[in-house]
C-alpha atoms as a PDB file:
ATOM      1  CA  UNK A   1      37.902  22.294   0.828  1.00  0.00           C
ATOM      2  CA  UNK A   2      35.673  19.548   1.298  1.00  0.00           C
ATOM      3  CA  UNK A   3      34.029  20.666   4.268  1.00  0.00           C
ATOM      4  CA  UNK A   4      33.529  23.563   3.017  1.00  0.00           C
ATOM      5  CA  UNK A   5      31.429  21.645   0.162  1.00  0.00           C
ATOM      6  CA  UNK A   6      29.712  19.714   3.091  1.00  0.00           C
ATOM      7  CA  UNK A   7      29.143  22.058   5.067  1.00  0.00           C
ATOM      8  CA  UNK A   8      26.811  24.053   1.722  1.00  0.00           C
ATOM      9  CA  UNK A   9      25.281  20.913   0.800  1.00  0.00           C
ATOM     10  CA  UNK A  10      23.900  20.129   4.670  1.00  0.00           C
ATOM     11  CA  UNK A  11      22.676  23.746   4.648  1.00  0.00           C
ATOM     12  CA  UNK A  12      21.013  23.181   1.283  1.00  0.00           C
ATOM     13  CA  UNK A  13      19.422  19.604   2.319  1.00  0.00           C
ATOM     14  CA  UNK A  14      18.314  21.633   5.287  1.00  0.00           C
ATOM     15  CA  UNK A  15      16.549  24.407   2.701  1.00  0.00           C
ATOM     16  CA  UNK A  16      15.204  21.532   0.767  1.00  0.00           C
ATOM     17  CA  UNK A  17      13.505  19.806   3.884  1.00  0.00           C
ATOM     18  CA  UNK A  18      11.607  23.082   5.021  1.00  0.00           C
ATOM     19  CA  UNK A  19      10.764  24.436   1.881  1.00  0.00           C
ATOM     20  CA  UNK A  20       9.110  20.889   1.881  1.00  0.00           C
ATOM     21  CA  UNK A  21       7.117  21.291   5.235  1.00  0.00           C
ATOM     22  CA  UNK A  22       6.105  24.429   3.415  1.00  0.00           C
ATOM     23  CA  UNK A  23       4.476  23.065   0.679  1.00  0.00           C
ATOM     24  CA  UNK A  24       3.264  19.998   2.109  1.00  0.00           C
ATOM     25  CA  UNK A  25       1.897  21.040   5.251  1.00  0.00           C
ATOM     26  CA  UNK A  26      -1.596  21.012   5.391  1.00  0.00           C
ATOM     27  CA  UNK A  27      -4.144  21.438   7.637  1.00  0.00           C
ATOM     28  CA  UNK A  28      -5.918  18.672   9.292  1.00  0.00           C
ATOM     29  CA  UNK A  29      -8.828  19.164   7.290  1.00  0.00           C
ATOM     30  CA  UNK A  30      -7.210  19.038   4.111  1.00  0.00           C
ATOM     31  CA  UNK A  31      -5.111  16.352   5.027  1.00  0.00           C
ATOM     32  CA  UNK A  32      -8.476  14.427   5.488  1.00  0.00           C
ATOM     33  CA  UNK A  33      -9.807  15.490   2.640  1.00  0.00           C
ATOM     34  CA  UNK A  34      -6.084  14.583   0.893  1.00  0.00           C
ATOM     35  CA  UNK A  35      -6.692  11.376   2.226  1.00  0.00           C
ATOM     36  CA  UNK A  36     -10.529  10.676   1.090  1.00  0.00           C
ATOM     37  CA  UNK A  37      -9.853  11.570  -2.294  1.00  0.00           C
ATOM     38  CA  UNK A  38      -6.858   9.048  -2.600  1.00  0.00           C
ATOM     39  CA  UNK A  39      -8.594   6.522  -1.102  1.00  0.00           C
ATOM     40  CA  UNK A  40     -12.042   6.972  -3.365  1.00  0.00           C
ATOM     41  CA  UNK A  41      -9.293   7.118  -6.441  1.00  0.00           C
ATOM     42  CA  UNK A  42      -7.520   3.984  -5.509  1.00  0.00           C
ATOM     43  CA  UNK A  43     -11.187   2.369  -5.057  1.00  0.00           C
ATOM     44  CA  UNK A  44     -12.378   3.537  -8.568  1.00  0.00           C
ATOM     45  CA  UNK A  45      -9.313   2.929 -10.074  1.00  0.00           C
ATOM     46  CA  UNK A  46      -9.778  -0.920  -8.556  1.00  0.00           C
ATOM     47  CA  UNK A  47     -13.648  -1.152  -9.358  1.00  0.00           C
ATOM     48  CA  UNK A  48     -12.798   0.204 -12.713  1.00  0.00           C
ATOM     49  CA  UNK A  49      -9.943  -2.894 -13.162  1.00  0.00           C
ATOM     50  CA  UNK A  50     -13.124  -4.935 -12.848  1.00  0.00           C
ATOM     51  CA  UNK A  51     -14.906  -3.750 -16.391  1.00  0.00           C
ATOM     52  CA  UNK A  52     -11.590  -4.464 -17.905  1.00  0.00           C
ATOM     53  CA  UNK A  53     -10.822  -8.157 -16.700  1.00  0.00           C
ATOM     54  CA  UNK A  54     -10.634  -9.518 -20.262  1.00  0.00           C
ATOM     55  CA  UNK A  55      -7.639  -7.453 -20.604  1.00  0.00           C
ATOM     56  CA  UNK A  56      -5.307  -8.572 -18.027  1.00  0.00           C
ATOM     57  CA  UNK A  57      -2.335  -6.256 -18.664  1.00  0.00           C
ATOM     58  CA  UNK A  58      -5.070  -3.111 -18.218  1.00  0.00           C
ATOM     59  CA  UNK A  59      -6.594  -4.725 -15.056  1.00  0.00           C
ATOM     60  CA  UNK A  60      -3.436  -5.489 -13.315  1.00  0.00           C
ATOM     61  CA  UNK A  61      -2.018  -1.838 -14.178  1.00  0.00           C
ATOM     62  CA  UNK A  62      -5.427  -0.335 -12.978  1.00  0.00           C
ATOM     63  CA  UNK A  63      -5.876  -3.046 -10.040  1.00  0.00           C
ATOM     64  CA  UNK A  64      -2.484  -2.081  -8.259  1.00  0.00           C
ATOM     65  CA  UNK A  65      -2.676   1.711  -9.021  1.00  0.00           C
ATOM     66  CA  UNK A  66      -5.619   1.721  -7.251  1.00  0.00           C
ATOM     67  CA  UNK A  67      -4.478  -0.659  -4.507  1.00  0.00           C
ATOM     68  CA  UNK A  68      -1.358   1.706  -3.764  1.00  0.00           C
ATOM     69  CA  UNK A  69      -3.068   4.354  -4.335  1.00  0.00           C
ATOM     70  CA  UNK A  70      -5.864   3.122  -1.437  1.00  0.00           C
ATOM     71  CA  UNK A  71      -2.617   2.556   0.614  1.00  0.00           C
ATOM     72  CA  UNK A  72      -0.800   5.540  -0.141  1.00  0.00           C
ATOM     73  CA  UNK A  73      -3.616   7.828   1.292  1.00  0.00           C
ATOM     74  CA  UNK A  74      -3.054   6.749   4.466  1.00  0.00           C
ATOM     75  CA  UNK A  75       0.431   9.077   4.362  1.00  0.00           C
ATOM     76  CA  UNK A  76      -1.864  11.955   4.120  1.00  0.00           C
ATOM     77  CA  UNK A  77      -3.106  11.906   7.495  1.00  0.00           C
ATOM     78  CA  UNK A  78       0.049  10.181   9.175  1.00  0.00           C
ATOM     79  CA  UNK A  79       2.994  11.398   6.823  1.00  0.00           C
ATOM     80  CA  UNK A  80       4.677   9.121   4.524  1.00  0.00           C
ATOM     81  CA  UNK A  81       8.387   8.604   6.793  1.00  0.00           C
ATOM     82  CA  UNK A  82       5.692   7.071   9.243  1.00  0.00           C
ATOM     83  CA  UNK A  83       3.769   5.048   7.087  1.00  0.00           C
ATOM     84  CA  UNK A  84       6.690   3.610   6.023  1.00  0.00           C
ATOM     85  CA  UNK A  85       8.156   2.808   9.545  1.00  0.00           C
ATOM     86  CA  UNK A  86       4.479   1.396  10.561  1.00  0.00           C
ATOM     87  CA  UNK A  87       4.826  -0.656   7.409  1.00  0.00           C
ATOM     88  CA  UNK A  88       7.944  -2.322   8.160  1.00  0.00           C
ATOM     89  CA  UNK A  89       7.458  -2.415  12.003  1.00  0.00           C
ATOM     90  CA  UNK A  90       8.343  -6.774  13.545  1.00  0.00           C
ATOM     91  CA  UNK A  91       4.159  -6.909  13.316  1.00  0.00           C
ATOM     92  CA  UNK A  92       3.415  -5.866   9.542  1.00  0.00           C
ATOM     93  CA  UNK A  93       6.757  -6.622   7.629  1.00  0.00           C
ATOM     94  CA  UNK A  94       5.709 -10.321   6.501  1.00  0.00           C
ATOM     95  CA  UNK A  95       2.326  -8.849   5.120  1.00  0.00           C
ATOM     96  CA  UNK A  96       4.449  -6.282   3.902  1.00  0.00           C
ATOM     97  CA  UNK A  97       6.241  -7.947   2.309  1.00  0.00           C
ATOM     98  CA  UNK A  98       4.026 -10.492   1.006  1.00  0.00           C
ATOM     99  CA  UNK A  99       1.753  -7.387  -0.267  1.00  0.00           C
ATOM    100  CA  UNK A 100       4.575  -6.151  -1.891  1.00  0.00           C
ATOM    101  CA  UNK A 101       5.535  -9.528  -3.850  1.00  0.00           C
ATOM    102  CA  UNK A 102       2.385 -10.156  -4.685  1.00  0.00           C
ATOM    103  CA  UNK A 103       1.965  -6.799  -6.591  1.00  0.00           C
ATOM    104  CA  UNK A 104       4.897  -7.343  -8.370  1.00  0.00           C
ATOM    105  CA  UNK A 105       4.104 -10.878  -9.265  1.00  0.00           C
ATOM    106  CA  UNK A 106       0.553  -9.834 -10.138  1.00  0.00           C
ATOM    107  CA  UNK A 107       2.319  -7.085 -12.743  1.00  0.00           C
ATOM    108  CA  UNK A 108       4.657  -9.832 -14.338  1.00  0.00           C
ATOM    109  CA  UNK A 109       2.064 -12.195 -14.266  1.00  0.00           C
ATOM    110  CA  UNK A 110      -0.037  -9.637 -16.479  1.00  0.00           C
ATOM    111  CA  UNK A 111       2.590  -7.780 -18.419  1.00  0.00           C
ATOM    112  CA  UNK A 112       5.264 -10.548 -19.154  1.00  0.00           C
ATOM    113  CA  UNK A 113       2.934 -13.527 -18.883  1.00  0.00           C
ATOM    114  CA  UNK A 114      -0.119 -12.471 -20.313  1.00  0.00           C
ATOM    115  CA  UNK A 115      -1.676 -14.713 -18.097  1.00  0.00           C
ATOM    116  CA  UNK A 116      -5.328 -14.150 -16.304  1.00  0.00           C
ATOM    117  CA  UNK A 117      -5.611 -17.422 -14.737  1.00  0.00           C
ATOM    118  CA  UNK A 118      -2.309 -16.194 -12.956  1.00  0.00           C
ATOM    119  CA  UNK A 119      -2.901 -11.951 -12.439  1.00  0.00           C
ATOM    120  CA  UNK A 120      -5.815 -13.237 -10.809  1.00  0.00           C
ATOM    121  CA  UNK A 121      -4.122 -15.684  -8.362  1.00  0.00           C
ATOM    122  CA  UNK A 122      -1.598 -13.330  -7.674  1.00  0.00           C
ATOM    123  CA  UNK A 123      -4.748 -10.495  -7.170  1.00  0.00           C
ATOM    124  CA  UNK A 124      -6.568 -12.662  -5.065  1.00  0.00           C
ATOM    125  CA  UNK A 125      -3.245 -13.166  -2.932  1.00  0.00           C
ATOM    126  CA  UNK A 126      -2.866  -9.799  -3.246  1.00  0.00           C
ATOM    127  CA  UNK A 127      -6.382  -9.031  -1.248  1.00  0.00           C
ATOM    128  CA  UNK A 128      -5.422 -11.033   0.968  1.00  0.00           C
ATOM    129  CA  UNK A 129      -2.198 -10.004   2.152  1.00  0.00           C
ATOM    130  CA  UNK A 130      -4.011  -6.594   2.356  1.00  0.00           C
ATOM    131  CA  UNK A 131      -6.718  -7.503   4.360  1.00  0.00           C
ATOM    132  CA  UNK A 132      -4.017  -9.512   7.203  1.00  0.00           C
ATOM    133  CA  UNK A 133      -1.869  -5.901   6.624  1.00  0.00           C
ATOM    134  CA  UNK A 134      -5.066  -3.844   7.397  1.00  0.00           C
ATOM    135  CA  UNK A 135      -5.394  -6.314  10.470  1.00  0.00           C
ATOM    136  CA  UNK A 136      -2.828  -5.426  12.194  1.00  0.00           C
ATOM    137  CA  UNK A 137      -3.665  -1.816  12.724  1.00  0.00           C
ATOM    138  CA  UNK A 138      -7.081  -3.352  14.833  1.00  0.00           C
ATOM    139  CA  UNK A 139      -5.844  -4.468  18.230  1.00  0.00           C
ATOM    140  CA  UNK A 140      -6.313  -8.123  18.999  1.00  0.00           C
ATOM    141  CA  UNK A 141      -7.632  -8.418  14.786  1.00  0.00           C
ATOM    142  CA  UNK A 142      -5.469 -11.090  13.394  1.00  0.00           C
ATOM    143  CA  UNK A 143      -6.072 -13.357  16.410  1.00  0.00           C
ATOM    144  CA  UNK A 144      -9.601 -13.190  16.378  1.00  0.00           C
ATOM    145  CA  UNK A 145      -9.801 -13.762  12.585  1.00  0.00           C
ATOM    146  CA  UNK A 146      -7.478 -16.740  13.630  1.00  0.00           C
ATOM    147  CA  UNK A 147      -9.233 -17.914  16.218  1.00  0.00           C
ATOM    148  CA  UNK A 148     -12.452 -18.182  14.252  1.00  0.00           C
ATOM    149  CA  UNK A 149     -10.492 -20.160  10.545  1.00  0.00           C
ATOM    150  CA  UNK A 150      -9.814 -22.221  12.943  1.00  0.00           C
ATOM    151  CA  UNK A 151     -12.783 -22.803  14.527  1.00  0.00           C
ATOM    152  CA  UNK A 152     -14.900 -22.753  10.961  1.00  0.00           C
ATOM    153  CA  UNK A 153     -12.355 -25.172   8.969  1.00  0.00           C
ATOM    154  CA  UNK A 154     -11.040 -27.404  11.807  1.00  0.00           C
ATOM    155  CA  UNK A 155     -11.921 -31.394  11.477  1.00  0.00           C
ATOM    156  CA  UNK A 156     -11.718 -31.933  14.580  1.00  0.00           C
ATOM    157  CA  UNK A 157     -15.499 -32.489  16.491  1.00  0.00           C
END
């Protein structure tokens, strides 16, 4: 009897996943478009976090909307299974993952906290573990920027 339970829930998963290729499939052109508008949300929404600094709970809520927002448009023109695999590939999970804690730190720091000195740490950290993220998708990108910290800030004459 269970099978035959199994057996009606594989065939409905299988429904589920085509009906959603249905909806979501889009053409390339849309998914461009898709993927512009995201990313010009995301940006506003982080631009507008800006006006409303004073206010740290509404900047960090509008600050990472926008920032996942910005990142999330990339699954319109690769699909979101992918992005996530690409995300957590040997080369991007510490950035990852240091992205990731340093939204969630950024939101406590704001919402719990209440404090701007620290939302903004955590933001700035934030940029930054966006920018090395971003980095890696630019062949030989993180060792040039690397190479040239260390050639910029190194004592050594």
């Amino acid at each position: 009897m269970q099978r035959l339970f199994q057996g009606e829930d594989e065939e409905q998963q299988d429904y589920l996943l085509e009906d959603a290729e249905v909806l979501c499939s889009l053409s390339p052109l849309q998914r461009v478009y898709a993927f512009a508008a995201c990313l010009l949300a995301g940006l506003v929404c982080m631009f507008l976090s800006l006006i409303v600094f004073a206010n740290p709970i509404k900047f960090a809520l509008l600050f990472t909307f926008g920032n996942l927002m910005a990142i999330g448009s990339t699954a319109f023109l690769i699909g979101s299974t992918q992005q996530l695999r690409m995300m957590f590939d040997p080369v991007r999970v510490y950035a990852t993952a240091i992205y990731i804690g340093c939204v969630i730190v950024a939101l406590v720091c704001a919402l719990l906290i209440h404090s701007k000195i620290l939302t903004l740490i955590a933001i700035i950290c934030e940029i930054c573990a966006l920018f090395w993220y971003s980095l890696s998708y630019i062949p030989f990108a993180r060792r040039m920027v690397s190479d040239l910290t260390v050639r910029l800030f190194d004592t050594e004459i």
